[in-house]
Structures are given as C-alpha cells and as structure tokens.
N, C-alpha and C. Protein backbone atom coordinates (compact mmCIF):
# COMPACT_ATOMS: atom_id res chain seq x y z
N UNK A 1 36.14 -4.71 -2.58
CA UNK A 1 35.30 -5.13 -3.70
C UNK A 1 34.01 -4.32 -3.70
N UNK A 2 33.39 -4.09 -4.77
CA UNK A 2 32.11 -2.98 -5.17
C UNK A 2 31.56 -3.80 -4.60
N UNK A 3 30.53 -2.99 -3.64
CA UNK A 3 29.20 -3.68 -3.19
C UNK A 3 28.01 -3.62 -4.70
N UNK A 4 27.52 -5.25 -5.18
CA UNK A 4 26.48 -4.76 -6.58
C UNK A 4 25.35 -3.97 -6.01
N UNK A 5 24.79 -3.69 -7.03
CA UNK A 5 23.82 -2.57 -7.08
C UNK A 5 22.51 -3.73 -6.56
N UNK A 6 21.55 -2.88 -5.88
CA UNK A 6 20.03 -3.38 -5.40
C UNK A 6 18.82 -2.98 -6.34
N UNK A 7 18.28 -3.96 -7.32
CA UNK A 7 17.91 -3.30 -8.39
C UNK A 7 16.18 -3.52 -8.13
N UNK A 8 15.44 -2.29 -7.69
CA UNK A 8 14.22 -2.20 -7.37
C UNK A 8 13.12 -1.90 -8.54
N UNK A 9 12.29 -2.79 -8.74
CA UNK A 9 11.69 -2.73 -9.97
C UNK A 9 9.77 -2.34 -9.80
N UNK A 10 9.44 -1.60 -10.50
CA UNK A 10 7.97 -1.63 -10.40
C UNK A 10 7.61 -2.74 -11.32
N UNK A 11 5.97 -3.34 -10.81
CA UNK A 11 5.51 -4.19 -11.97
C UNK A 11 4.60 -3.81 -12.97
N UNK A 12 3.57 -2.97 -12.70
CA UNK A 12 2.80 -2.88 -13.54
C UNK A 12 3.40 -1.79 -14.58
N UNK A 13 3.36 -2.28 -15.54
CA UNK A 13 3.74 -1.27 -16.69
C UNK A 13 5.66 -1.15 -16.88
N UNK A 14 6.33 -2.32 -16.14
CA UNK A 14 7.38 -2.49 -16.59
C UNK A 14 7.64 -4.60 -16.90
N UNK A 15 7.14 -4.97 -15.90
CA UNK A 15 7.01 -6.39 -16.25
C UNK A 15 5.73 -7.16 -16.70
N UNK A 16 4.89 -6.31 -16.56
CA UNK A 16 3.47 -6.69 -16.79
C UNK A 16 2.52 -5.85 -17.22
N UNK A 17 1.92 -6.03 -18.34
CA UNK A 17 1.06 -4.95 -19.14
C UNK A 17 -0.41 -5.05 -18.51
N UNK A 18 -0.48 -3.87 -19.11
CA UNK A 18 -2.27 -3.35 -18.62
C UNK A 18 -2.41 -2.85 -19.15
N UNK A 19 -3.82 -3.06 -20.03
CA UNK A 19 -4.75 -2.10 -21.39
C UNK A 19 -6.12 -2.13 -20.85
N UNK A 20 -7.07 -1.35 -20.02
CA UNK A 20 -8.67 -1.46 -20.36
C UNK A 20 -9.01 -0.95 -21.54
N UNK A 21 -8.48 -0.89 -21.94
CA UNK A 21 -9.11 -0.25 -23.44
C UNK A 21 -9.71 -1.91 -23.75
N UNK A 22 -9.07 -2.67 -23.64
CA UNK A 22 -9.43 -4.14 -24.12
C UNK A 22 -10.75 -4.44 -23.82
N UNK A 23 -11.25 -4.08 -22.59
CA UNK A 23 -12.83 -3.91 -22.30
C UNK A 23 -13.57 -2.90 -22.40
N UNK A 24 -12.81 -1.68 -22.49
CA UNK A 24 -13.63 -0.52 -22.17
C UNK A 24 -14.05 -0.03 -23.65
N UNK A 25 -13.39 -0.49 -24.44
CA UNK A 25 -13.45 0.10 -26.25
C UNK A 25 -15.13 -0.68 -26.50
N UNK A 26 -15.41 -1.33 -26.39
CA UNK A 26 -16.47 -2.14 -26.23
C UNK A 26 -17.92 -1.80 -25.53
N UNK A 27 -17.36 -1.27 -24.57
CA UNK A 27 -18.53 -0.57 -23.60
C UNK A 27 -19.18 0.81 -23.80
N UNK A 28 -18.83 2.00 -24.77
CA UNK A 28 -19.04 3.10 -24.43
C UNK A 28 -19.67 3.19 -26.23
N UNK A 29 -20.34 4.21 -25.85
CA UNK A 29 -20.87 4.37 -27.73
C UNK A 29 -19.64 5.65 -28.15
N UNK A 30 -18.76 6.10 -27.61
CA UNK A 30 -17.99 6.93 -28.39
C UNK A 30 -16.65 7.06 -27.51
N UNK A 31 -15.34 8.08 -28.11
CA UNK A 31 -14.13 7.63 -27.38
C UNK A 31 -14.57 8.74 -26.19
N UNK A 32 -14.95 9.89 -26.69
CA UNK A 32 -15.64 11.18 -25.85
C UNK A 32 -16.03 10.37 -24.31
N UNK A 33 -16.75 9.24 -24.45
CA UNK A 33 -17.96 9.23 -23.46
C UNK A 33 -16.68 8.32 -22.31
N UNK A 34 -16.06 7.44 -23.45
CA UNK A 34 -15.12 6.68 -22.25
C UNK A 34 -14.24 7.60 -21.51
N UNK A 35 -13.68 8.48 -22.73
CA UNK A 35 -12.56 9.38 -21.34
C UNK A 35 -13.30 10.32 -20.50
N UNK A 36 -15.20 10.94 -20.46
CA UNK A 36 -15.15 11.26 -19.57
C UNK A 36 -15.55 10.23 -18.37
N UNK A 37 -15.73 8.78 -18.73
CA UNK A 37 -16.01 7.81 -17.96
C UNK A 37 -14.61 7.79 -16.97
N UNK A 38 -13.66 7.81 -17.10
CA UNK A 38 -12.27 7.81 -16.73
C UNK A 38 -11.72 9.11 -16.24
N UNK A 39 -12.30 10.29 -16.65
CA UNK A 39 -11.96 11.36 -15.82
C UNK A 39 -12.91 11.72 -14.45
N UNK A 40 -13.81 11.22 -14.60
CA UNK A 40 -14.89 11.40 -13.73
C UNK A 40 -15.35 10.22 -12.84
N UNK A 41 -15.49 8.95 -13.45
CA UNK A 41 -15.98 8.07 -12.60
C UNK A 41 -15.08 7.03 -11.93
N UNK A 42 -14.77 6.27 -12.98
CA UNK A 42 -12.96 5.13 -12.35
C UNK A 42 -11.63 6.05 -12.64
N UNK A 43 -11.58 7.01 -11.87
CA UNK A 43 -10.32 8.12 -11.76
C UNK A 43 -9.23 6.92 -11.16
N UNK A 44 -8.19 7.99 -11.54
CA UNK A 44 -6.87 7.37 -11.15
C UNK A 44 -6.85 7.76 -9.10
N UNK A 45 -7.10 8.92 -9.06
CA UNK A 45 -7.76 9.09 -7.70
C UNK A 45 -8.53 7.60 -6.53
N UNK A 46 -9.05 7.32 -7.35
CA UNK A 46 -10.69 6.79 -7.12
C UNK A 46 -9.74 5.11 -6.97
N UNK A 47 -8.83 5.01 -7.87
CA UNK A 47 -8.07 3.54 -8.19
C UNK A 47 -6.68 3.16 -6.80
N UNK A 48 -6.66 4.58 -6.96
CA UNK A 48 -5.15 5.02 -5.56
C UNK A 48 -5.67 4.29 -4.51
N UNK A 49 -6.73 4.51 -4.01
CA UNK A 49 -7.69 4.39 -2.99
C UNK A 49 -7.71 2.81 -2.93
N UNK A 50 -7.59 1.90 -3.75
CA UNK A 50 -7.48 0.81 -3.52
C UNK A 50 -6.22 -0.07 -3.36
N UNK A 51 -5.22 0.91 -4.13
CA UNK A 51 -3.67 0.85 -4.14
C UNK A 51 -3.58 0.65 -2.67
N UNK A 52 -4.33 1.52 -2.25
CA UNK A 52 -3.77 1.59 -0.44
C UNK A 52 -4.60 0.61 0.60
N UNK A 53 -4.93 0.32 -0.15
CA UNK A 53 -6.03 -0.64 1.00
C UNK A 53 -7.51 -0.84 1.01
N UNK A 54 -8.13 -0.14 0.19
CA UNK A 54 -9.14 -0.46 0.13
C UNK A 54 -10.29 -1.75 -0.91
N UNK A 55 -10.76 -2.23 -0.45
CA UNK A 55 -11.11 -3.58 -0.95
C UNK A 55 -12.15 -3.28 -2.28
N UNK A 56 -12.05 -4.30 -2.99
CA UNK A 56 -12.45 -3.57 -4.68
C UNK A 56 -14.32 -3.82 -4.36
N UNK A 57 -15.13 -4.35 -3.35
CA UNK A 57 -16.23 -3.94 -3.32
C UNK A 57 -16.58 -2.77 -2.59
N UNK A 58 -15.57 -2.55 -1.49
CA UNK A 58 -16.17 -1.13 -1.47
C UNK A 58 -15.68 0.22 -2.15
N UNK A 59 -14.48 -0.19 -3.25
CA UNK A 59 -14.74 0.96 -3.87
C UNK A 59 -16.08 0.63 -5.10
N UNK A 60 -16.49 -0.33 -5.35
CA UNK A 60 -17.51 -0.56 -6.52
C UNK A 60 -18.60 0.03 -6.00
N UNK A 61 -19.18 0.04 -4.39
CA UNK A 61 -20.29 0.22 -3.77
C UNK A 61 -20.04 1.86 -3.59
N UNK A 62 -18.86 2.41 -3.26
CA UNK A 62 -19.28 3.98 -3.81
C UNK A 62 -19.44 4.43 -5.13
N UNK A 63 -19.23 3.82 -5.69
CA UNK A 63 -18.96 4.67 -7.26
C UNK A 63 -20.56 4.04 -7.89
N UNK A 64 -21.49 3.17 -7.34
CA UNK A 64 -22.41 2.92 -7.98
C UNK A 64 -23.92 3.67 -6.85
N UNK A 65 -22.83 4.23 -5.97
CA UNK A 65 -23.99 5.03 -5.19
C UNK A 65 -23.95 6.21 -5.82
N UNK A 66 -22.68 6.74 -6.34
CA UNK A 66 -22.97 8.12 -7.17
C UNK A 66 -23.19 8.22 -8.29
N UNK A 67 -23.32 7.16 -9.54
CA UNK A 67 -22.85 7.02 -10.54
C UNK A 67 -24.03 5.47 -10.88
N UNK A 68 -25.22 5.79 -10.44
CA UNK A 68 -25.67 4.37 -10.77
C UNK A 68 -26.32 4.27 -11.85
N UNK A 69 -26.63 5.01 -13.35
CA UNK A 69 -26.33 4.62 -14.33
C UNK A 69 -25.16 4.54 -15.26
N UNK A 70 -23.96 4.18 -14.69
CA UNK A 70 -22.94 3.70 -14.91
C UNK A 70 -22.28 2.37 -14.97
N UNK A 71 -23.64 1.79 -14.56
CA UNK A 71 -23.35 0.27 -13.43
C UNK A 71 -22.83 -0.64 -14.07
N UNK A 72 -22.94 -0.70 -15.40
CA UNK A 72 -22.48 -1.99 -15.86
C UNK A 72 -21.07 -1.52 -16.15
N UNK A 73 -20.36 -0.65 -16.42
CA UNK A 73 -18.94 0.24 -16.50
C UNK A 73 -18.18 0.07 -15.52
N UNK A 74 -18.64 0.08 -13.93
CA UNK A 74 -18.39 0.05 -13.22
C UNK A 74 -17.90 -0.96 -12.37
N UNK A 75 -18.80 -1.91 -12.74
CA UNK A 75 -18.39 -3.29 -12.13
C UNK A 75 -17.80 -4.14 -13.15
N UNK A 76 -17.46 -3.42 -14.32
CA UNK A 76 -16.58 -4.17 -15.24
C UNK A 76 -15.04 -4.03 -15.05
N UNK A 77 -14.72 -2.64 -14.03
CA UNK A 77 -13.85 -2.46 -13.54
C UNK A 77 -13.05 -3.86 -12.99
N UNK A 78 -13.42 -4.32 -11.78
CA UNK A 78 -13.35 -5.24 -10.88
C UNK A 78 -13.72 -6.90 -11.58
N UNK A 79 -14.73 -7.03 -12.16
CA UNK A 79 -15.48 -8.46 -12.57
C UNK A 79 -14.57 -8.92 -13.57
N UNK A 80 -14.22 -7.47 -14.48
CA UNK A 80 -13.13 -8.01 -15.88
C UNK A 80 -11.94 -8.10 -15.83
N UNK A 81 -10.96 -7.81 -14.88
CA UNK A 81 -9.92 -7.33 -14.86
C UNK A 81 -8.95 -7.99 -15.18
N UNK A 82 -9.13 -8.97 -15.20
CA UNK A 82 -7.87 -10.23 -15.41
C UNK A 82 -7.87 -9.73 -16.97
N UNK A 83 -9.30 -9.42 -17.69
CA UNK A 83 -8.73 -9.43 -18.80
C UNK A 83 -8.22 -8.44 -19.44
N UNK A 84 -8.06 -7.19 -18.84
CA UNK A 84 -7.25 -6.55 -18.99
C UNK A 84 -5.78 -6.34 -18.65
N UNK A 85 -5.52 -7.75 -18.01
CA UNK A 85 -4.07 -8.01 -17.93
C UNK A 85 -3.13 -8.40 -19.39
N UNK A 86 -2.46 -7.99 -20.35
CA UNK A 86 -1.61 -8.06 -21.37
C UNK A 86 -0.69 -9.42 -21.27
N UNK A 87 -0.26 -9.62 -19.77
CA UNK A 87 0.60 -10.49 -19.70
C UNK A 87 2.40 -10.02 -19.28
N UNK A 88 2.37 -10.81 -18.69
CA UNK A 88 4.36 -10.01 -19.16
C UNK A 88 4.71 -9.87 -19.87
N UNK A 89 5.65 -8.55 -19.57
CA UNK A 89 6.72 -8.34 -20.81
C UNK A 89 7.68 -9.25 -21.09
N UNK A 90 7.72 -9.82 -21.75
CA UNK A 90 8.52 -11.03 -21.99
C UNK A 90 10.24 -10.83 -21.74
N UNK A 91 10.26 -9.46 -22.91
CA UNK A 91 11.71 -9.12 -22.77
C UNK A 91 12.47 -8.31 -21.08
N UNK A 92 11.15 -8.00 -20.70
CA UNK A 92 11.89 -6.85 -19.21
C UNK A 92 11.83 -8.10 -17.96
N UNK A 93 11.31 -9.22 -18.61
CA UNK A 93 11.39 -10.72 -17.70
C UNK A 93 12.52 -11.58 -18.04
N UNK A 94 12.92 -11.50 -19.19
CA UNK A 94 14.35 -11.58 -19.33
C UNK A 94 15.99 -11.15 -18.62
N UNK A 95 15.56 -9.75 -19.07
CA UNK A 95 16.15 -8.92 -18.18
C UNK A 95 16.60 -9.29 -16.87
N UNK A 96 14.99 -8.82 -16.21
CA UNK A 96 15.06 -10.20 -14.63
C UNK A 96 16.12 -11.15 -14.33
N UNK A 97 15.80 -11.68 -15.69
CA UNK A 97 16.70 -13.09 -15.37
C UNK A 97 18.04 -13.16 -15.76
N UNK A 98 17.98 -12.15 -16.29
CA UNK A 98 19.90 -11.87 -16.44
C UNK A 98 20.18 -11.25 -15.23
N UNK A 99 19.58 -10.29 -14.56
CA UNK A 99 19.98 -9.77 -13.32
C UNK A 99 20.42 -10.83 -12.37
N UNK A 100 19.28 -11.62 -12.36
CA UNK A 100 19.40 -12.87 -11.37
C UNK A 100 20.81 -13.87 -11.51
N UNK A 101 20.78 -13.97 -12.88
CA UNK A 101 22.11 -14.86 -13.03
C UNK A 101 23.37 -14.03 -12.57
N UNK A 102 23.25 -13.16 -12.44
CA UNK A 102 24.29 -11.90 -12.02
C UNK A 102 24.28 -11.46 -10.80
N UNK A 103 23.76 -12.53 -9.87
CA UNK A 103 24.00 -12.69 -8.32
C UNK A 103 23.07 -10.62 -7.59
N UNK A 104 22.46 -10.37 -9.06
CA UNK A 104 21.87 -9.08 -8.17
C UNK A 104 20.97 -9.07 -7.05
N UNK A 105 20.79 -8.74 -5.92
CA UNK A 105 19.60 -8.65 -5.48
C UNK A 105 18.43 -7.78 -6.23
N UNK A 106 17.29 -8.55 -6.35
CA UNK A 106 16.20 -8.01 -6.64
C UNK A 106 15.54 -7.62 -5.67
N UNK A 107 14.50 -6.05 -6.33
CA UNK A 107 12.94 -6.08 -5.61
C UNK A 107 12.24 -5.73 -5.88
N UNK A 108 11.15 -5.37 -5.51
CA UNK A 108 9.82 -5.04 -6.38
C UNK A 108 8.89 -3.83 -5.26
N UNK A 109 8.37 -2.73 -5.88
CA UNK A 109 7.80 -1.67 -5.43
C UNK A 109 6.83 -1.28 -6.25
N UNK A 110 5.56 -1.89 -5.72
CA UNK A 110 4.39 -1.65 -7.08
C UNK A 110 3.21 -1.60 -5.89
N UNK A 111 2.46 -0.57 -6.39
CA UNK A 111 1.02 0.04 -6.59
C UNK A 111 -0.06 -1.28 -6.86
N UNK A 112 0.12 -1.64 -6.18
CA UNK A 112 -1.46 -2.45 -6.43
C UNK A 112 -2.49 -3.19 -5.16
N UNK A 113 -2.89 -2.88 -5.63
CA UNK A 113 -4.76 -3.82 -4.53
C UNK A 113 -4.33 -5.23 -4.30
N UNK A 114 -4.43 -5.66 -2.88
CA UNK A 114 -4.63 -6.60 -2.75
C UNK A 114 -4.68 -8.12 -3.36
N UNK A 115 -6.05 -7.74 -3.44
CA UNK A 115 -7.23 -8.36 -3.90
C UNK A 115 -6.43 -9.02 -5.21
N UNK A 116 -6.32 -7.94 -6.31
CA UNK A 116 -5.60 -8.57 -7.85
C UNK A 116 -4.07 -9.19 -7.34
N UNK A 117 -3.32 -8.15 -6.15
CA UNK A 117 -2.32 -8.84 -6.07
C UNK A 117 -2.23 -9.89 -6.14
N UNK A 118 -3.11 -10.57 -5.12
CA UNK A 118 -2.84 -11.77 -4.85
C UNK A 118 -2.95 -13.18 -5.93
N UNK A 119 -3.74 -12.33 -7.04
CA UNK A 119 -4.05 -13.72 -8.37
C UNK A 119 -2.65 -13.45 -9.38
N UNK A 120 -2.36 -12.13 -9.34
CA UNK A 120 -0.78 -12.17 -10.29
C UNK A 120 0.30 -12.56 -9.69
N UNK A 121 0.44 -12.60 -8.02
CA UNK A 121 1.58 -13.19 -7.83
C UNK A 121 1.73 -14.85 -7.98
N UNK A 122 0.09 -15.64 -8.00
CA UNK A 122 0.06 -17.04 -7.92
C UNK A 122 0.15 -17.03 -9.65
N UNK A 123 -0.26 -16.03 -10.71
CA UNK A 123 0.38 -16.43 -12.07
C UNK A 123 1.98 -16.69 -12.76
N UNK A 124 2.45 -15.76 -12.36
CA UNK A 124 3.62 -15.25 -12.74
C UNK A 124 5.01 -16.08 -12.24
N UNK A 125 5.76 -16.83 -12.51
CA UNK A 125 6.61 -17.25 -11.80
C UNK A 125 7.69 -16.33 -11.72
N UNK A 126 8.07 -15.36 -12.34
CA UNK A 126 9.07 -14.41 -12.15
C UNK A 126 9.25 -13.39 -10.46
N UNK A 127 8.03 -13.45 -9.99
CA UNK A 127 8.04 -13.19 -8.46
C UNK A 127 8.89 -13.22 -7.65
N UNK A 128 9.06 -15.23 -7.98
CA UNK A 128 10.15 -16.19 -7.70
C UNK A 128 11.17 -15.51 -7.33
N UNK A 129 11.70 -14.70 -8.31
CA UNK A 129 13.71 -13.72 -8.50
C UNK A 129 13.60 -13.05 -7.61
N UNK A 130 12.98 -12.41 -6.59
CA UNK A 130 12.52 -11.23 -6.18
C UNK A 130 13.15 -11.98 -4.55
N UNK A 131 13.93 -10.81 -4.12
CA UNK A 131 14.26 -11.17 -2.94
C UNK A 131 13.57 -10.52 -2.21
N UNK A 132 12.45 -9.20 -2.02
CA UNK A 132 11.50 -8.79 -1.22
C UNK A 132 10.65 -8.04 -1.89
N UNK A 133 9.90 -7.90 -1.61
CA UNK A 133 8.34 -7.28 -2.73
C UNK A 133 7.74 -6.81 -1.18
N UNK A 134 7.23 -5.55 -2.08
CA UNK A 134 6.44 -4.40 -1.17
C UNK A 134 5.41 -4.01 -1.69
N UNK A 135 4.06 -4.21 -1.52
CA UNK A 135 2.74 -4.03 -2.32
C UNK A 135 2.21 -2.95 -1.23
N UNK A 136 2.05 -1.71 -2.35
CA UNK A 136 0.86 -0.82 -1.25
C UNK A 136 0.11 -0.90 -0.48
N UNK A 137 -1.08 -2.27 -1.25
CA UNK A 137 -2.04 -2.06 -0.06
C UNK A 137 -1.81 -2.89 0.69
N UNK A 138 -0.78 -3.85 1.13
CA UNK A 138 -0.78 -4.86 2.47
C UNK A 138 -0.16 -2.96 3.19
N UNK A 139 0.77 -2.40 2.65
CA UNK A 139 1.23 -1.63 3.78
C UNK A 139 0.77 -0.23 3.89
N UNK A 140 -0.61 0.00 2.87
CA UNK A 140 -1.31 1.13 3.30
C UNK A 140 -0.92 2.17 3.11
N UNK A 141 0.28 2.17 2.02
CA UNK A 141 0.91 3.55 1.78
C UNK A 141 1.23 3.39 0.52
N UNK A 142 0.84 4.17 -0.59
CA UNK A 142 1.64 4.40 -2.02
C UNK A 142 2.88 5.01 -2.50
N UNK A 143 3.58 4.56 -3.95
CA UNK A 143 4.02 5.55 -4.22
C UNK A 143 3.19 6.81 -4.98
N UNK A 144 3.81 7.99 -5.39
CA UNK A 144 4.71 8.18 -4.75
C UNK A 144 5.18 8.87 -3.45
N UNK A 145 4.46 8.74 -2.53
CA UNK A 145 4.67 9.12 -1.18
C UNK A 145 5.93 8.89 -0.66
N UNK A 146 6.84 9.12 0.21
CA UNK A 146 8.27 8.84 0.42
C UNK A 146 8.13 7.30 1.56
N UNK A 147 7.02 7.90 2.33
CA UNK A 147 6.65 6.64 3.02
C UNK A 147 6.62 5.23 2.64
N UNK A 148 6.62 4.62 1.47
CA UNK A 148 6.34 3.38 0.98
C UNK A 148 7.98 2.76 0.72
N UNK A 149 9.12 4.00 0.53
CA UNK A 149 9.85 3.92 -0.08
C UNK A 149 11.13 3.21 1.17
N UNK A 150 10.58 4.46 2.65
CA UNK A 150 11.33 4.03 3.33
C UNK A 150 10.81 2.47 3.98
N UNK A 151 9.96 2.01 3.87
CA UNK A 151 9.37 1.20 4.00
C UNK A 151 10.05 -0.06 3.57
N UNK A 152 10.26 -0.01 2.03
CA UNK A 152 11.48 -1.54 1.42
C UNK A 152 12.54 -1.35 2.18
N UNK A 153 13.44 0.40 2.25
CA UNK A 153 14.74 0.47 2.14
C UNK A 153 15.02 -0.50 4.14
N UNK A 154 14.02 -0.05 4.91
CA UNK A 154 14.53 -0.31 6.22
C UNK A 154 14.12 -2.06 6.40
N UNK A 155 12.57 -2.09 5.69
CA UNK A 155 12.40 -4.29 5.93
C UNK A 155 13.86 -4.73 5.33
N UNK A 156 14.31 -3.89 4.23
CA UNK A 156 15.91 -5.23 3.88
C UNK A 156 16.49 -4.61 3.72
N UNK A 157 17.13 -3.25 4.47
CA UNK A 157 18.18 -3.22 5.09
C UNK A 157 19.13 -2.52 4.22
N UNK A 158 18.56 -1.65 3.08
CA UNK A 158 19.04 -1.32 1.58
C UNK A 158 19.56 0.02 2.03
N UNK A 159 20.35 0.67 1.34
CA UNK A 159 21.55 1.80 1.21
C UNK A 159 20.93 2.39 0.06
N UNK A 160 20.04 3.59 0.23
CA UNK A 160 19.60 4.04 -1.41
C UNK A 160 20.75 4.18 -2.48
N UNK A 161 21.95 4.96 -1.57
CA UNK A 161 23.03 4.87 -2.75
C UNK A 161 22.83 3.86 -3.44
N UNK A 162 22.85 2.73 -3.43
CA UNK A 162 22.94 1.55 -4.14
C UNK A 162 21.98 0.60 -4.72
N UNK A 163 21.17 1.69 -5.23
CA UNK A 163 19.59 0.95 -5.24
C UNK A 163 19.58 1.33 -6.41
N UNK A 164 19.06 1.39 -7.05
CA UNK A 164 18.36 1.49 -8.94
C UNK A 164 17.05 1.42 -9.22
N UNK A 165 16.55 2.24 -9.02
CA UNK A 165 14.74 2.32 -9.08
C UNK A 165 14.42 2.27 -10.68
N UNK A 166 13.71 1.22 -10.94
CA UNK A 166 13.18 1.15 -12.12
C UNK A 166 11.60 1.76 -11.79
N UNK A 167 10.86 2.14 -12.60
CA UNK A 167 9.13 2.89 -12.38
C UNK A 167 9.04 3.50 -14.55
N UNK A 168 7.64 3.07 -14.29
CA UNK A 168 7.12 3.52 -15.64
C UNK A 168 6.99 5.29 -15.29
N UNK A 169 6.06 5.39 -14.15
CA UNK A 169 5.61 6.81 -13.71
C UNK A 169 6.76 7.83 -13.23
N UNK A 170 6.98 8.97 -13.83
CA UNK A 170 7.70 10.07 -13.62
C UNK A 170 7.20 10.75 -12.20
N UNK A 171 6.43 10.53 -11.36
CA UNK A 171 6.42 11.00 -10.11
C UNK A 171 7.00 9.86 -9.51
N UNK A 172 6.87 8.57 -9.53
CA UNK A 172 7.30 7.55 -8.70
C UNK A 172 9.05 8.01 -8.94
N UNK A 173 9.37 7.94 -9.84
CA UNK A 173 11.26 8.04 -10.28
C UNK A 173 11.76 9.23 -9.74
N UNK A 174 11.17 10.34 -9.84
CA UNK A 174 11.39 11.88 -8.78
C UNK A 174 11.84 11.57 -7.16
N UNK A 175 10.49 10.43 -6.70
CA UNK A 175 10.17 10.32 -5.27
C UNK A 175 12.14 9.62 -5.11
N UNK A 176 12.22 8.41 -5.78
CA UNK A 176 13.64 7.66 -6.05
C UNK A 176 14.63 8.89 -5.87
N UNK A 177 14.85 9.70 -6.80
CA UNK A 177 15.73 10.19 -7.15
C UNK A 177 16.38 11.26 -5.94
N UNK A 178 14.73 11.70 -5.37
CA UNK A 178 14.92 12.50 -4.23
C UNK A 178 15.86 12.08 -3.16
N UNK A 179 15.42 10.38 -3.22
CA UNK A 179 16.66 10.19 -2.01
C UNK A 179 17.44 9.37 -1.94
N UNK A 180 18.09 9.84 -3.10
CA UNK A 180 19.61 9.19 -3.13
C UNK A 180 19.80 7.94 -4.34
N UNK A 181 18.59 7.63 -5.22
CA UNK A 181 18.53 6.08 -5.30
C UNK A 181 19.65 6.61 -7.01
N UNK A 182 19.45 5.89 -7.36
CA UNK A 182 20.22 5.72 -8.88
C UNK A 182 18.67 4.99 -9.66
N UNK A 183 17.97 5.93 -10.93
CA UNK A 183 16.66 5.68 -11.34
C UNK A 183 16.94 5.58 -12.80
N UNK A 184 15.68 4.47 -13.15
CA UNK A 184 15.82 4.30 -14.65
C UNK A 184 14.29 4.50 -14.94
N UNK A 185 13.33 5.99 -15.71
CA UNK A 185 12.31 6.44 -16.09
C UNK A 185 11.57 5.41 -17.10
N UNK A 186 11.76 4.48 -16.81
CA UNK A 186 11.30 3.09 -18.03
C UNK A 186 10.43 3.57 -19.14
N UNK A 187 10.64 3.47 -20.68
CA UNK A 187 9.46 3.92 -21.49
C UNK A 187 9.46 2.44 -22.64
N UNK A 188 11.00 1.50 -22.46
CA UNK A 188 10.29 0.55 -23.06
C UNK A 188 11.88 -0.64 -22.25
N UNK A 189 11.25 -2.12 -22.71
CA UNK A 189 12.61 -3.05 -22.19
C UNK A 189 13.68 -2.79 -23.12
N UNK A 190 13.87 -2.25 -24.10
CA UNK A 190 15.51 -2.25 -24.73
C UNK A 190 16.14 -0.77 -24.11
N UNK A 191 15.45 0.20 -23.81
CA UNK A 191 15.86 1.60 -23.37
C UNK A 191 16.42 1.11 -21.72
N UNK A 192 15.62 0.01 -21.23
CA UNK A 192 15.80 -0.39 -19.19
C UNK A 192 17.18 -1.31 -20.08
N UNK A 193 17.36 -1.50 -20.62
CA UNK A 193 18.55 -2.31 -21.20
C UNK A 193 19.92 -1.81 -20.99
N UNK A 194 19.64 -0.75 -21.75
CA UNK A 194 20.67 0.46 -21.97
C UNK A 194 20.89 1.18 -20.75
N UNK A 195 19.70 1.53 -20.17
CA UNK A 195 20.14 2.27 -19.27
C UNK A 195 21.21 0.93 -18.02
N UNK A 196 20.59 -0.02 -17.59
CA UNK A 196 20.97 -0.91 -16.77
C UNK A 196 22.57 -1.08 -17.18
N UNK A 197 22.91 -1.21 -18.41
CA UNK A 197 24.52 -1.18 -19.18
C UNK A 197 24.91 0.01 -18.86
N UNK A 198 24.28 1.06 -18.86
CA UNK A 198 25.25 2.18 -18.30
C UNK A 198 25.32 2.39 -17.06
N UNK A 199 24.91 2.02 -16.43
CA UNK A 199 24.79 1.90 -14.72
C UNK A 199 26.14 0.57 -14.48
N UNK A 200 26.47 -0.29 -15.12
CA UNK A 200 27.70 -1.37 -15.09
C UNK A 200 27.14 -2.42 -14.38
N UNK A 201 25.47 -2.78 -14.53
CA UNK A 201 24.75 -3.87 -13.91
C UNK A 201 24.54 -5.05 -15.18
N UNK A 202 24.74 -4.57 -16.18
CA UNK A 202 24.52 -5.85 -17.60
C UNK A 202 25.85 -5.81 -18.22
C-alpha cells in the first residue's frame, strides 16, 4: 500500500495574511519615503534576525540607535503588529481540513519570531491539524538555509521523498526541491488546490 504523502506547509503568506501597508500607508508623507523606510531601515535582513532568535526589543533598540528620527516608524513595527495581521486564509484553512479528513499527516515550517509566534498560535485553532510545527526562532535557524529543513525531516522522522513543501517564497521551495521534497510555489489557495490534485493528495 502507498505510503500518503507528508504535507509541509508554511504559514505566513499561505494560511495567514500579512499587509503593513495597513499601518505603514498612514505613517509616511509619500510612497517614495515608505519604500526607502523598508529598504533601509525595517529590511527584510534586519526582520530575518528576529526570525532566528532575536527578541523584538532588541531589534527595536538597534534600529532606533541608528535611525532615531525614525522612532515612531519603528516601534510601530513591533507595538502594531497584530494589526497588520489579515487573518487566515479562509480557503488554504479549508484545504487543511480536507487534508486532515484524509488521514494526511500535517506540518508546518514558518519563519517567525517568537515573541508574535506565540500570540498566533493561541489565535488560530487550525495549529490544532498540525502534527509538528517548526518555528525558526525557538530553533535558531531559518529558511531558507538547509539547516531548518533537516531539522523537521529528523524531529518526525520524515522521508523527503514523501514530503510536499508548500512556501509562498521561491528561495524557501528551491531549498525543498533541492532535497528531494515534492514542492508547491504557492501564489494563491485555488492554484495549492490544483497543484495538491495533481500530486493525488485531494
């Protein structure tokens, strides 16, 4: 009998949305000034850094030592953030739950801080489906580094052959693809649909 497939899912930006624009459109007198606010000051760089472990006051306390007329930008990062949460995707939480009724094992491989982790996993009941979840910064390593990856596959014991990496980010799905996994490049929930039907998991 086919062993089913191990279907590894990122969260942010496949089950759960994120817009700062929702706060940041608000804050800046032009679009100019926000993206160089974002290329220069709250970099994706600068955000990694917390992915991995670092705690959201001390990245606030460097970025307002270099950058301290920025300050109110800065700590809107961290102070606002919930409200730049969208919410789940309703339909790729669906999904979920057809997987689940379909005896799949689930898991989860997502990029995030601590700190927020810990208030979206007490929101969300979809967690729940998840037979092991691997958050960067408890283990100090991101994707897409290969390190984070072998990290799920050896805590539960997973066969990449048989794994299915879902990821919004095209470096995270590369890192997958590199070793061995079976990947779905997510750009919306009816396309993770399709693809999941052609894989013989829906």
């Amino acid at each position: 009998m086919k062993t089913k497939d191990k279907i590894i899912f990122d969260i942010g930006g496949v089950l759960i949305g994120w817009n700062p624009k929702i706060v940041y459109d608000h804050m800046f007198d032009s679009k100019d000034q926000q993206n160089w606010f974002f290329q220069n000051v709250c970099t994706p760089e600068w955000n990694r850094k917390q992915d991995a472990g670092r705690t959201h006051e001390e990245a606030t306390d460097e970025l307002l030592h270099k950058f301290p007329e920025w300050e109110r930008q800065i700590r809107a990062y961290y102070d606002r953030w919930p409200e730049m949460v969208t919410g789940e995707i309703s339909e790729s939480v669906d999904i979920l739950e057809n997987l689940k009724a379909k005896n799949h094992q689930l898991y989860a491989l997502t990029n995030w801080s601590a700190q927020s982790f810990a208030v979206i996993r007490e929101t969300y009941d979809f967690f729940n489906l998840f037979d092991g979840i691997v958050v960067s910064a408890h283990e100090r390593q991101t994707k897409p580094d290969e390190g984070i990856y072998f990290t799920l596959l050896s805590r539960y014991s997973l066969d990449p052959e048989s794994c299915i990496f879902i990821d919004d980010t095209k470096k995270n799905i590369d890192t997958a693809h590199k070793l061995s996994m079976k990947t779905i490049h997510f750009v919306s929930s009816e396309q993770m649909k399709t693809d999941l039907e052609n894989y013989g998991v829906l």
